[in-house]
Structures are given as C-alpha cells and as structure tokens.
PDB file of N, CA and C in Angstrom:
ATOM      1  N   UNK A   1      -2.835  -9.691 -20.608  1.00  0.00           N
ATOM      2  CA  UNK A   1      -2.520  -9.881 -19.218  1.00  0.00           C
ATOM      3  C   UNK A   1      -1.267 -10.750 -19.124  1.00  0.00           C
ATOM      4  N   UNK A   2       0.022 -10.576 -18.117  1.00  0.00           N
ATOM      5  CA  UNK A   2       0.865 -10.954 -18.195  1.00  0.00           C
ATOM      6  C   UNK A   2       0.908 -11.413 -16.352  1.00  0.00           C
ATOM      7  N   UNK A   3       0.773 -12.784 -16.352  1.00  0.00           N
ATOM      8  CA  UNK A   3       1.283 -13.542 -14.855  1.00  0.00           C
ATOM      9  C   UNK A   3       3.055 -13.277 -14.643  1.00  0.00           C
ATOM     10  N   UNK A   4       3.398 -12.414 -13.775  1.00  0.00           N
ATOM     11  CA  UNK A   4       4.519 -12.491 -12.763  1.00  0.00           C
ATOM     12  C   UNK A   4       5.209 -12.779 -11.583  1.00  0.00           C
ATOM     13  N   UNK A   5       5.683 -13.351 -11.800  1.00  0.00           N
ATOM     14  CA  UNK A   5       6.475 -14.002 -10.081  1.00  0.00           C
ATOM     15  C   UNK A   5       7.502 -12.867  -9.762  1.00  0.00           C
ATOM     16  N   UNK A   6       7.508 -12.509  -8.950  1.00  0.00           N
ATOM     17  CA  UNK A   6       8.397 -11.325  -7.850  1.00  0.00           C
ATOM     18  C   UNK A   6       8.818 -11.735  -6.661  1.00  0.00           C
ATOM     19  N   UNK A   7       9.944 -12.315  -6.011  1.00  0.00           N
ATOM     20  CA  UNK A   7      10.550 -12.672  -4.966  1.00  0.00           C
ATOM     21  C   UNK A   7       9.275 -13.506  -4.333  1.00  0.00           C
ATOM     22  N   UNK A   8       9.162 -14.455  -5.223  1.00  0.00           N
ATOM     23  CA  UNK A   8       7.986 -16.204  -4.734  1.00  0.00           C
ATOM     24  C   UNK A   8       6.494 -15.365  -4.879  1.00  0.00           C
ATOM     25  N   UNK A   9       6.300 -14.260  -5.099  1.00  0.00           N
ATOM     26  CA  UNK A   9       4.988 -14.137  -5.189  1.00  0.00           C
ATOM     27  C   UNK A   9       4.238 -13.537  -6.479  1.00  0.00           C
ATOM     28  N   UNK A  10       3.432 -13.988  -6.404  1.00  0.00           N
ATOM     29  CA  UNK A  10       2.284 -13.845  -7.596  1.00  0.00           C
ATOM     30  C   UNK A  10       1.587 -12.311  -8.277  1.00  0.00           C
ATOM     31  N   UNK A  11       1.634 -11.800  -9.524  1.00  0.00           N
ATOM     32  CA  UNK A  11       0.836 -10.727  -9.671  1.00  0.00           C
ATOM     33  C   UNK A  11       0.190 -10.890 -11.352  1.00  0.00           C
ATOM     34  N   UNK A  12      -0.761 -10.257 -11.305  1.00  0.00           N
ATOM     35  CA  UNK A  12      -1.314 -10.144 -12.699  1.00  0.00           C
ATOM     36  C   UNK A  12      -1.188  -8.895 -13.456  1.00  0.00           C
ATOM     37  N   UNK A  13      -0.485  -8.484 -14.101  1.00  0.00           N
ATOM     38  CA  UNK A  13      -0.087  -7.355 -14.757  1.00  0.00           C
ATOM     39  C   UNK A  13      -0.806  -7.121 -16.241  1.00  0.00           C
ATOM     40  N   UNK A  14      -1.737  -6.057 -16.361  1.00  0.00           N
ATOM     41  CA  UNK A  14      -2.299  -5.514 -17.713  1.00  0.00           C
ATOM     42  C   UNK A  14      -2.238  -4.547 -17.730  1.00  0.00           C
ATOM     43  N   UNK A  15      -2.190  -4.181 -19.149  1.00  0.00           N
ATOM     44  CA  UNK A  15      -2.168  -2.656 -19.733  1.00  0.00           C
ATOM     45  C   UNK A  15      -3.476  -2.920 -20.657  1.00  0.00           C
ATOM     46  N   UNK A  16      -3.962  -1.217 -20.395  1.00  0.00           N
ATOM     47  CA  UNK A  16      -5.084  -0.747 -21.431  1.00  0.00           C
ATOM     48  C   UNK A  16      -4.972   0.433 -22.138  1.00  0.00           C
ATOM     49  N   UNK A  17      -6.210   0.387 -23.111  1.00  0.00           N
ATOM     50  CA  UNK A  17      -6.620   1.812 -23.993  1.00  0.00           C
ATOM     51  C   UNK A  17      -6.658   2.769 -22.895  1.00  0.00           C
ATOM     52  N   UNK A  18      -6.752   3.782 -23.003  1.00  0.00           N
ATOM     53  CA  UNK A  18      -7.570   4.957 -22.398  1.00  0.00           C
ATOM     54  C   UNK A  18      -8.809   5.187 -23.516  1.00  0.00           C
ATOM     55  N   UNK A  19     -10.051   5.281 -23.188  1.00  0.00           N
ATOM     56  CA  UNK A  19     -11.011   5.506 -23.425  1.00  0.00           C
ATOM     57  C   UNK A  19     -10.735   6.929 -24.261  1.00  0.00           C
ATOM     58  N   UNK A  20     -10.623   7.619 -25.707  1.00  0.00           N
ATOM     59  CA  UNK A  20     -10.159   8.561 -25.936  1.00  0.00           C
ATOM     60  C   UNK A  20     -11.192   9.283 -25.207  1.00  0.00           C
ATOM     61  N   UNK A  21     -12.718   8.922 -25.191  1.00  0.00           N
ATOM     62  CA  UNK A  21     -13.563  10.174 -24.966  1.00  0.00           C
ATOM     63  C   UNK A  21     -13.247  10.683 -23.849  1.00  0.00           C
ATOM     64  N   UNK A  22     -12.639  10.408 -22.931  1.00  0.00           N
ATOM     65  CA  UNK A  22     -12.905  10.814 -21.369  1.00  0.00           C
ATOM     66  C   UNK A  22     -11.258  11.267 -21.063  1.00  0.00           C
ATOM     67  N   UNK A  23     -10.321  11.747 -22.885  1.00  0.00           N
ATOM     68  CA  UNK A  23      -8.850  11.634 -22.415  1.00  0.00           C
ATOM     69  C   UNK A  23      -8.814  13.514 -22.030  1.00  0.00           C
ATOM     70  N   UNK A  24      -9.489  14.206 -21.480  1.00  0.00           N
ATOM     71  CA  UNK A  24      -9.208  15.590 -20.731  1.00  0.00           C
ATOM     72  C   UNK A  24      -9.368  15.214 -19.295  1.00  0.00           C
ATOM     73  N   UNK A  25      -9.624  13.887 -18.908  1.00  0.00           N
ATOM     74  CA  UNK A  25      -9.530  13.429 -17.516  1.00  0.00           C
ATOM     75  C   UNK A  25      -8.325  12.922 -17.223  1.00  0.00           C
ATOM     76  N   UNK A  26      -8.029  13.137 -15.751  1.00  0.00           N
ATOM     77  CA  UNK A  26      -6.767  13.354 -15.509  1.00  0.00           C
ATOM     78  C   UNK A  26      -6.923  11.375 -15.009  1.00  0.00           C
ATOM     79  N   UNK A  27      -5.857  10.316 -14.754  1.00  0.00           N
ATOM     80  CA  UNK A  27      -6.430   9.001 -14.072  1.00  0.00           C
ATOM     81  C   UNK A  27      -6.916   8.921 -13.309  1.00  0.00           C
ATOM     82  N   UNK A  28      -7.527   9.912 -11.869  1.00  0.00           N
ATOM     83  CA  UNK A  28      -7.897   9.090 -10.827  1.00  0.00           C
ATOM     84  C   UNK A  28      -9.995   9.570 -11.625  1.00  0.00           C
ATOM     85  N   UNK A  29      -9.540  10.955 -12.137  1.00  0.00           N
ATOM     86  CA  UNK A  29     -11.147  11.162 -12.767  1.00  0.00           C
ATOM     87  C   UNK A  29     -11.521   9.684 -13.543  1.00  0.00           C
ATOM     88  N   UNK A  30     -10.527   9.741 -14.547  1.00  0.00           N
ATOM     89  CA  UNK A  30     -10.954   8.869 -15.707  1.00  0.00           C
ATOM     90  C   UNK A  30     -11.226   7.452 -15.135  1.00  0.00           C
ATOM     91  N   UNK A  31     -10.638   7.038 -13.507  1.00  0.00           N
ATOM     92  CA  UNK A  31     -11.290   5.431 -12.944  1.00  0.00           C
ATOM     93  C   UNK A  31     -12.785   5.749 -12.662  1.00  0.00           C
ATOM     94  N   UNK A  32     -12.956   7.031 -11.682  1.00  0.00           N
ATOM     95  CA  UNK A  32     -14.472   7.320 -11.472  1.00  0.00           C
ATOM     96  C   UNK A  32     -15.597   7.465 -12.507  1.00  0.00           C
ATOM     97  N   UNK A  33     -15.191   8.156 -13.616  1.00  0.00           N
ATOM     98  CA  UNK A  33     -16.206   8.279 -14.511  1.00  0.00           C
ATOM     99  C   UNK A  33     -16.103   7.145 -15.603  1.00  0.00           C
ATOM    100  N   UNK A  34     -14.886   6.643 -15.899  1.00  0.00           N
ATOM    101  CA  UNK A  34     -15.001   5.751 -16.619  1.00  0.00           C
ATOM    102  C   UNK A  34     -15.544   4.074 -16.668  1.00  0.00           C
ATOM    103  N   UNK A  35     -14.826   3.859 -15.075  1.00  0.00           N
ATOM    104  CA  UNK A  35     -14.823   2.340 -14.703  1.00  0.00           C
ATOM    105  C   UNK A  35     -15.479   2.134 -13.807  1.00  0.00           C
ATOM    106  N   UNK A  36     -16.238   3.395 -12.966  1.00  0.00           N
ATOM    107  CA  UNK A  36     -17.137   3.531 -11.794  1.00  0.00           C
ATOM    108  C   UNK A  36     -16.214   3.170 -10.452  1.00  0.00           C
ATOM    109  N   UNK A  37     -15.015   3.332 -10.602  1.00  0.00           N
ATOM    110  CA  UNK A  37     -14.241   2.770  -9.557  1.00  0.00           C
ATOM    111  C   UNK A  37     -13.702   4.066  -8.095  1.00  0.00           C
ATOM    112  N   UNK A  38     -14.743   4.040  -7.199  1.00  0.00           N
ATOM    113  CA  UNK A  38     -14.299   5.269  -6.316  1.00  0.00           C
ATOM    114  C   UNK A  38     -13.356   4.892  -5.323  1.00  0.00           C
ATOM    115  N   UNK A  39     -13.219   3.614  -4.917  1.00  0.00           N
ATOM    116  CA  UNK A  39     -12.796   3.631  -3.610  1.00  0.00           C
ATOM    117  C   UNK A  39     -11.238   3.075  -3.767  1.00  0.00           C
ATOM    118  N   UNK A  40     -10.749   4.514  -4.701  1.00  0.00           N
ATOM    119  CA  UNK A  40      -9.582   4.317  -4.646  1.00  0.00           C
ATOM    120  C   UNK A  40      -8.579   5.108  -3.366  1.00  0.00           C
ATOM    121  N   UNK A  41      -7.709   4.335  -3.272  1.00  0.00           N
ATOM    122  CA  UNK A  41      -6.398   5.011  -2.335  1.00  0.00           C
ATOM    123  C   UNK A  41      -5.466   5.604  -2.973  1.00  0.00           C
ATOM    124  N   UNK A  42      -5.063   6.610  -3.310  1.00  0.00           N
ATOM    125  CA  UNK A  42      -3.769   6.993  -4.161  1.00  0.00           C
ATOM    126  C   UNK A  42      -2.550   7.197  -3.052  1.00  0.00           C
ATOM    127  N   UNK A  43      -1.493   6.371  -3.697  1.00  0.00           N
ATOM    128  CA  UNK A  43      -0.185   6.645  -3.055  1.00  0.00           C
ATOM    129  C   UNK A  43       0.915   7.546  -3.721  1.00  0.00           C
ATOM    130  N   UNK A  44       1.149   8.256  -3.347  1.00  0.00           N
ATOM    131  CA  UNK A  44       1.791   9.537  -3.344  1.00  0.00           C
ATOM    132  C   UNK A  44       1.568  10.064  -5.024  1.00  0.00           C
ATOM    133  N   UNK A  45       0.130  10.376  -5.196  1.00  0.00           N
ATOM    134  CA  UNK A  45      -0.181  10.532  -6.656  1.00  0.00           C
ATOM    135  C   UNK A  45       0.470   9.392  -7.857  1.00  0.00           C
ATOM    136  N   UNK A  46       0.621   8.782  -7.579  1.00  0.00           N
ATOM    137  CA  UNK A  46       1.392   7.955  -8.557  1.00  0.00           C
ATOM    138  C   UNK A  46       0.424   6.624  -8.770  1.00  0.00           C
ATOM    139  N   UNK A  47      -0.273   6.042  -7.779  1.00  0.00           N
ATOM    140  CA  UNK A  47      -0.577   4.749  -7.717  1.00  0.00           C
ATOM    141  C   UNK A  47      -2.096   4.904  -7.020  1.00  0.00           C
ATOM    142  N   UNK A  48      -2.945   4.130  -7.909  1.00  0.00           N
ATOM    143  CA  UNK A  48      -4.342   4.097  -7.136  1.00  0.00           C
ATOM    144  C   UNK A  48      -4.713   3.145  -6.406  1.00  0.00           C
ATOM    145  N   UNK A  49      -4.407   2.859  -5.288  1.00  0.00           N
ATOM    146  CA  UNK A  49      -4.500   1.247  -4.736  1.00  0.00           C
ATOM    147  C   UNK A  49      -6.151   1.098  -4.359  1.00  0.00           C
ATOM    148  N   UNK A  50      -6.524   0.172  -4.825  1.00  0.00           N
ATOM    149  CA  UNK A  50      -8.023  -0.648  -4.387  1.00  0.00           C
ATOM    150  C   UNK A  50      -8.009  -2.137  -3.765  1.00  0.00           C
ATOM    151  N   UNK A  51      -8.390  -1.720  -2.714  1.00  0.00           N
ATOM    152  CA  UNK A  51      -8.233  -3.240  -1.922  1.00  0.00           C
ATOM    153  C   UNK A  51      -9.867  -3.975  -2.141  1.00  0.00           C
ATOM    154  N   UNK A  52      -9.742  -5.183  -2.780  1.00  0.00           N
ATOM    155  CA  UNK A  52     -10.991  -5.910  -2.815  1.00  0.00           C
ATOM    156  C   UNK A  52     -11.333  -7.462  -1.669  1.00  0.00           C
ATOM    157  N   UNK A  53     -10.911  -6.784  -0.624  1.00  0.00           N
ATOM    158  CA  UNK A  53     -10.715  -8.202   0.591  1.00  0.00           C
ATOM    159  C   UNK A  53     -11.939  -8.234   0.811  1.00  0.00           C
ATOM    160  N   UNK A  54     -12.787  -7.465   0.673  1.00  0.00           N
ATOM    161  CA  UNK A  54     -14.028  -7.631   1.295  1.00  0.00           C
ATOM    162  C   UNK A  54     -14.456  -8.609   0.232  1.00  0.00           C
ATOM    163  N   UNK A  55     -14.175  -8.423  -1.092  1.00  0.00           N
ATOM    164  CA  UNK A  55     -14.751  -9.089  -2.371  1.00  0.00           C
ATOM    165  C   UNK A  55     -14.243 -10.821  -2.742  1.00  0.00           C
ATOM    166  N   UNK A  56     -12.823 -10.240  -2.752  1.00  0.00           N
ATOM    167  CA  UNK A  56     -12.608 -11.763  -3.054  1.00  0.00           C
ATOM    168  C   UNK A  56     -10.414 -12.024  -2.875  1.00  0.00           C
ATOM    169  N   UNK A  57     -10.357 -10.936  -1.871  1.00  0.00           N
ATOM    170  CA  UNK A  57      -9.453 -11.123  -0.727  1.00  0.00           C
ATOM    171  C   UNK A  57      -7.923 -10.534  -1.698  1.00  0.00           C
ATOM    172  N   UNK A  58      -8.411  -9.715  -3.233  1.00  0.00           N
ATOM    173  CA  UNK A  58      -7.209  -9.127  -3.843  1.00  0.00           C
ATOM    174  C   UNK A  58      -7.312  -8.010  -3.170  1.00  0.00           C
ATOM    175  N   UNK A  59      -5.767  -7.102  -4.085  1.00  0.00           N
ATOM    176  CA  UNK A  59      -5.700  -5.978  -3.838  1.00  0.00           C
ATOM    177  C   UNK A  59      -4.873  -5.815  -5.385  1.00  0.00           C
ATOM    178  N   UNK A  60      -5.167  -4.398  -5.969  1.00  0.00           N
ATOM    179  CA  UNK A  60      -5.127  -3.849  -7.258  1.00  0.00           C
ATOM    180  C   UNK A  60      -4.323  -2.785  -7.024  1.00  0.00           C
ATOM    181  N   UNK A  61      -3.553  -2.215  -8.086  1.00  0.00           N
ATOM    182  CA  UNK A  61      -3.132  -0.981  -8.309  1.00  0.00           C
ATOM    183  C   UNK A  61      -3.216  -0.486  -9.376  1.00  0.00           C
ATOM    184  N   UNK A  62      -3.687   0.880 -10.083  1.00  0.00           N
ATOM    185  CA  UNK A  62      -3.568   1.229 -11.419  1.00  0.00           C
ATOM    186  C   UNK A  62      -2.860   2.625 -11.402  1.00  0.00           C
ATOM    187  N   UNK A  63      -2.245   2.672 -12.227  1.00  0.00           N
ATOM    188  CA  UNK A  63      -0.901   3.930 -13.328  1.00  0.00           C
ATOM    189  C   UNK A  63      -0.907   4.111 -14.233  1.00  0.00           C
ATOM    190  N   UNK A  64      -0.669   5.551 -14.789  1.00  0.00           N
ATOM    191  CA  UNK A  64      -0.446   5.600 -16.212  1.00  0.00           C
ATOM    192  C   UNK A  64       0.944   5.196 -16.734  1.00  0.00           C
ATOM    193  N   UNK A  65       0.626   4.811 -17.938  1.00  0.00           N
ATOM    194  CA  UNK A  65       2.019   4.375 -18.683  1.00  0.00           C
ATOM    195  C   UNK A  65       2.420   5.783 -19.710  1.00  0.00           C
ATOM    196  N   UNK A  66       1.018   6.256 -20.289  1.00  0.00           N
ATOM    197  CA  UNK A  66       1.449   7.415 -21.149  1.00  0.00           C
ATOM    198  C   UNK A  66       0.163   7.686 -20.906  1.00  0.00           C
ATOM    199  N   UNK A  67      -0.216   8.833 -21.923  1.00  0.00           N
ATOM    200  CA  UNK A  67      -1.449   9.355 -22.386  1.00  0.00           C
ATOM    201  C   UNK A  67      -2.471   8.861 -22.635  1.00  0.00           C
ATOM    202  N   UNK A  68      -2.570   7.796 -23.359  1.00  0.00           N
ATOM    203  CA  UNK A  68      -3.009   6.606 -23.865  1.00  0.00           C
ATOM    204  C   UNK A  68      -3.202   5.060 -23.174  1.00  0.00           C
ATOM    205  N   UNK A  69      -2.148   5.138 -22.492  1.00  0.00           N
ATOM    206  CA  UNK A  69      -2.417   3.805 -21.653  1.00  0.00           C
ATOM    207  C   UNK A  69      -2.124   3.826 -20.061  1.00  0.00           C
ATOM    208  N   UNK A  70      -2.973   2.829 -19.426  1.00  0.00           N
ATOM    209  CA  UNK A  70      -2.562   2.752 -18.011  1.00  0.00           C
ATOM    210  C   UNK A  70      -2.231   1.032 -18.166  1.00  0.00           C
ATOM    211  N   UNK A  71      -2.012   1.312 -16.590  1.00  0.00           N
ATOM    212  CA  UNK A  71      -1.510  -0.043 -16.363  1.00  0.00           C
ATOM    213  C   UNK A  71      -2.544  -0.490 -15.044  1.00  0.00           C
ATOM    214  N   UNK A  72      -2.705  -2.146 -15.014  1.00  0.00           N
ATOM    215  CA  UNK A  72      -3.584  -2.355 -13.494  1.00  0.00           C
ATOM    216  C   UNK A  72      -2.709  -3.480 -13.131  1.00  0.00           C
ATOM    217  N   UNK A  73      -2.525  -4.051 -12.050  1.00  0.00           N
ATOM    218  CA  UNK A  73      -0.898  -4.682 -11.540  1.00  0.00           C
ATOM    219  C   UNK A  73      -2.379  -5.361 -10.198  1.00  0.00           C
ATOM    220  N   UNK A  74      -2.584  -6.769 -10.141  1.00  0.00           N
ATOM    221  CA  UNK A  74      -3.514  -7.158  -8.633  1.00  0.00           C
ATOM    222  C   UNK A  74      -2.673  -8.519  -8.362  1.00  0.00           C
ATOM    223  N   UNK A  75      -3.189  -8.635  -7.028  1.00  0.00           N
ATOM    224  CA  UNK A  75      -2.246  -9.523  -6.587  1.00  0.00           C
ATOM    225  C   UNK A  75      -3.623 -10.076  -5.258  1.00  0.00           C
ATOM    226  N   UNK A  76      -2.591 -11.187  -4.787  1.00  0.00           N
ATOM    227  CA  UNK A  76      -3.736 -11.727  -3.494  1.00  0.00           C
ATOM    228  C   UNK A  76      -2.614 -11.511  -2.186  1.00  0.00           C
ATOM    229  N   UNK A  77      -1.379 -10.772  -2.576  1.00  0.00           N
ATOM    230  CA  UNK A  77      -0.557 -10.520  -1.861  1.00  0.00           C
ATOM    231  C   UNK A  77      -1.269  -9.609  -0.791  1.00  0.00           C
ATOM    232  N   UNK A  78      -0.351  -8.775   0.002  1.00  0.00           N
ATOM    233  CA  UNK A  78      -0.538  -7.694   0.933  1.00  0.00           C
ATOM    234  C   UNK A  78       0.042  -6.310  -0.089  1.00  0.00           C
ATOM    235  N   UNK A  79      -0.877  -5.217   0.489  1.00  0.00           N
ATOM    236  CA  UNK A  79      -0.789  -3.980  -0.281  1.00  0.00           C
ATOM    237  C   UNK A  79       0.680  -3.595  -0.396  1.00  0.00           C
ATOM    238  N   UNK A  80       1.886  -4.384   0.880  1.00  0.00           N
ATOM    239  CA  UNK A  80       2.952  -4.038   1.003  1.00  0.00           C
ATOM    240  C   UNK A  80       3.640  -4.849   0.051  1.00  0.00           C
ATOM    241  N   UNK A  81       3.285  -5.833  -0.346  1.00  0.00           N
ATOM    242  CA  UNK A  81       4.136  -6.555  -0.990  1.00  0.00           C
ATOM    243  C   UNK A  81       3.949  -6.220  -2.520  1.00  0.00           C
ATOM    244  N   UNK A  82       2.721  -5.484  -2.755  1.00  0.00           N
ATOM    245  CA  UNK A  82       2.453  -4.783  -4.395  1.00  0.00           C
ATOM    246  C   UNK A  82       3.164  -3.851  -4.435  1.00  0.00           C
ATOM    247  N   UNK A  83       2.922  -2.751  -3.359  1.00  0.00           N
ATOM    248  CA  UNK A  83       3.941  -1.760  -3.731  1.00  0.00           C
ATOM    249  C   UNK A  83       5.439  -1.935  -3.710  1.00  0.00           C
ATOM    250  N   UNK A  84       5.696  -2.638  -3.148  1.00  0.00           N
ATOM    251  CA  UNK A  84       7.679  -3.560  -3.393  1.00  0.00           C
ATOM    252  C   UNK A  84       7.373  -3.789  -5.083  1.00  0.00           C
ATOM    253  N   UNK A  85       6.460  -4.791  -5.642  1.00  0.00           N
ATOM    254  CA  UNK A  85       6.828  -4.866  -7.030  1.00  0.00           C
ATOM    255  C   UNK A  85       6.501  -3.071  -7.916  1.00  0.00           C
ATOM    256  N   UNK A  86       5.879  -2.931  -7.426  1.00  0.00           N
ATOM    257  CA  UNK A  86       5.202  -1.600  -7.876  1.00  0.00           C
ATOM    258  C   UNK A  86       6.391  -0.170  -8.367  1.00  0.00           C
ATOM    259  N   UNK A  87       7.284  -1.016  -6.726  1.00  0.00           N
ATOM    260  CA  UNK A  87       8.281   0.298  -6.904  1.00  0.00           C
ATOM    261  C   UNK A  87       9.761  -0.377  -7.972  1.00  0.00           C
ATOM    262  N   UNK A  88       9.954  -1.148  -8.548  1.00  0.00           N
ATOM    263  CA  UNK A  88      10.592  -1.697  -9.518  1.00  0.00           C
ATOM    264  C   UNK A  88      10.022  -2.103 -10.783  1.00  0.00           C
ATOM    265  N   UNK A  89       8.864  -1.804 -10.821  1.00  0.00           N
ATOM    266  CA  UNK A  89       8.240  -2.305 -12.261  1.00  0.00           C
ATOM    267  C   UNK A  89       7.970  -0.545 -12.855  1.00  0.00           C
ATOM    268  N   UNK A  90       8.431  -1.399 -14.333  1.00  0.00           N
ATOM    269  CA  UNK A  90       8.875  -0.357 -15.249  1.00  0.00           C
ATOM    270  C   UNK A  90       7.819  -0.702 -16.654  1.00  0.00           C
ATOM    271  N   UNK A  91       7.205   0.346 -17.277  1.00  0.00           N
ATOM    272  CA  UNK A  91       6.264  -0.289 -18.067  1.00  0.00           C
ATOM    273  C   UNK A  91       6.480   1.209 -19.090  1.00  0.00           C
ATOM    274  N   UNK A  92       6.632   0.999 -20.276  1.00  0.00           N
ATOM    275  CA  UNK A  92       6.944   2.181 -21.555  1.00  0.00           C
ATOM    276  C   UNK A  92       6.703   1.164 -23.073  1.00  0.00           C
ATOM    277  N   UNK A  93       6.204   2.427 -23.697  1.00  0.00           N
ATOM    278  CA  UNK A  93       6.060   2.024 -24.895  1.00  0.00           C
ATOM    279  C   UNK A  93       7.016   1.669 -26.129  1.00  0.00           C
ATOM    280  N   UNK A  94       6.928   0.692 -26.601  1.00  0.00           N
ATOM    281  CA  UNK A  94       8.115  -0.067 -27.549  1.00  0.00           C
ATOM    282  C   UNK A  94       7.635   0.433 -29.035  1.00  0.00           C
ATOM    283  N   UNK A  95       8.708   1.075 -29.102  1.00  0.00           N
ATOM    284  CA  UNK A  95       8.246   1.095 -31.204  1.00  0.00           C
ATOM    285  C   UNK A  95       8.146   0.088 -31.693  1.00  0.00           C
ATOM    286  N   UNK A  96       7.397  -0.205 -32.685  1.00  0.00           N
ATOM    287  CA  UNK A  96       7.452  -1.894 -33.947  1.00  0.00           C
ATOM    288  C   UNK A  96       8.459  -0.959 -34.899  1.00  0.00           C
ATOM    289  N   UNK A  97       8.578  -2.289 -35.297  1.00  0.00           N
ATOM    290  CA  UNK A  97       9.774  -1.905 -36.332  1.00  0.00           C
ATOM    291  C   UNK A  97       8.919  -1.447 -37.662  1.00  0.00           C
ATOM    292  N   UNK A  98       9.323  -0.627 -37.965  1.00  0.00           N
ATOM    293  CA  UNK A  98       9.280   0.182 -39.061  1.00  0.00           C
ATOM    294  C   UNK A  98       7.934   1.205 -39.128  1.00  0.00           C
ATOM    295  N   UNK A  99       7.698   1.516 -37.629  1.00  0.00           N
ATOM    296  CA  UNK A  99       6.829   2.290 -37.434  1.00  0.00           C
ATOM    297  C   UNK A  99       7.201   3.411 -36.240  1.00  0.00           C
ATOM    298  N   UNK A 100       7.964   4.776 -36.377  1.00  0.00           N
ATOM    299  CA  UNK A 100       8.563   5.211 -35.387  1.00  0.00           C
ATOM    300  C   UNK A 100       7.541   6.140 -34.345  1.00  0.00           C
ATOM    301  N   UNK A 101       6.272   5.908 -35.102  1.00  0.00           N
ATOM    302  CA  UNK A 101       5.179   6.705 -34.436  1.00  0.00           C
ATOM    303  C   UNK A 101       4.370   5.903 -33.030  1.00  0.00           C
ATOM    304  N   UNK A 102       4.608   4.495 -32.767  1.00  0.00           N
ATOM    305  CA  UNK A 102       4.182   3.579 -31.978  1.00  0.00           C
ATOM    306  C   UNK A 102       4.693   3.005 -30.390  1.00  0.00           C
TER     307      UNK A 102
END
C-alpha cells in the first residue's frame, strides 16, 4: 500500500494478485465472485467506484493494471476528487533487472 498526496489531498493506493482461479472473469465478475463486492458503480467501464459513507465515510475505486493485477485507489475525499487523481494516475508493470519476463 502506497499513501499519496494529490493537490493537498489524501489517497491510499494498492495493487493486487488476481486470484488465478477466477482469471476467465472479466473485473467487475471477478469483485462479485471473488471479494463479494456488489455494490459497485462502474465509470465508463474503466473504474469500479464503491462508496462506503454509510460505513466509515470512504470512497474506493478498483482497475485493472494487467491480467494479473488490479489496482484499489480509497480516499475519504469526494468521488470527484478520486476520479481527478484517477484520471492522471498511471500504474504498469516494471521489469527487475535481469528478468525480462516480469
């Protein structure tokens, strides 16, 4: 998990596995069956927004990064102010050195 500041405000940025078993699911399947997570919002297919105000006053977004990994980006911001970082954050996979398969 990586803490970010974005024009004075706060977000928590992680990346995960994809669960291989459940990888013929497309992301919004693989939140429902995987993470039990339904009450997602998708913005323009790209972004699954989950607002937890009722819970404990965040709001979340999750994306894929590749095949293999997504990303979840929450904040205590407003849904408008995630998708501002949302629409400038850039997240891809880095080779290690001396491994060009990674």
């Amino acid at each position: 998990m990586y803490h970010v500041t974005y024009k004075g405000k706060n977000y928590q940025v992680s990346s995960y596995f994809r669960d291989p078993a459940y990888s013929d699911l497309n992301m919004w399947d693989y939140l429902e069956k995987r993470l039990n997570i339904t009450r997602c919002k998708i913005d323009a297919e790209t972004f699954g927004i989950l607002d937890y105000s009722d819970v404990d006053n965040s709001v979340s977004a999750f994306f894929t990064i590749d095949e293999n990994h997504y990303c979840k980006v929450r904040t205590y911001e407003s849904e408008y102010d995630l998708m501002d970082l949302l629409n400038v954050l850039e997240c891809y996979k880095l080779s290690i050195a001396g491994n060009s398969n990674t």
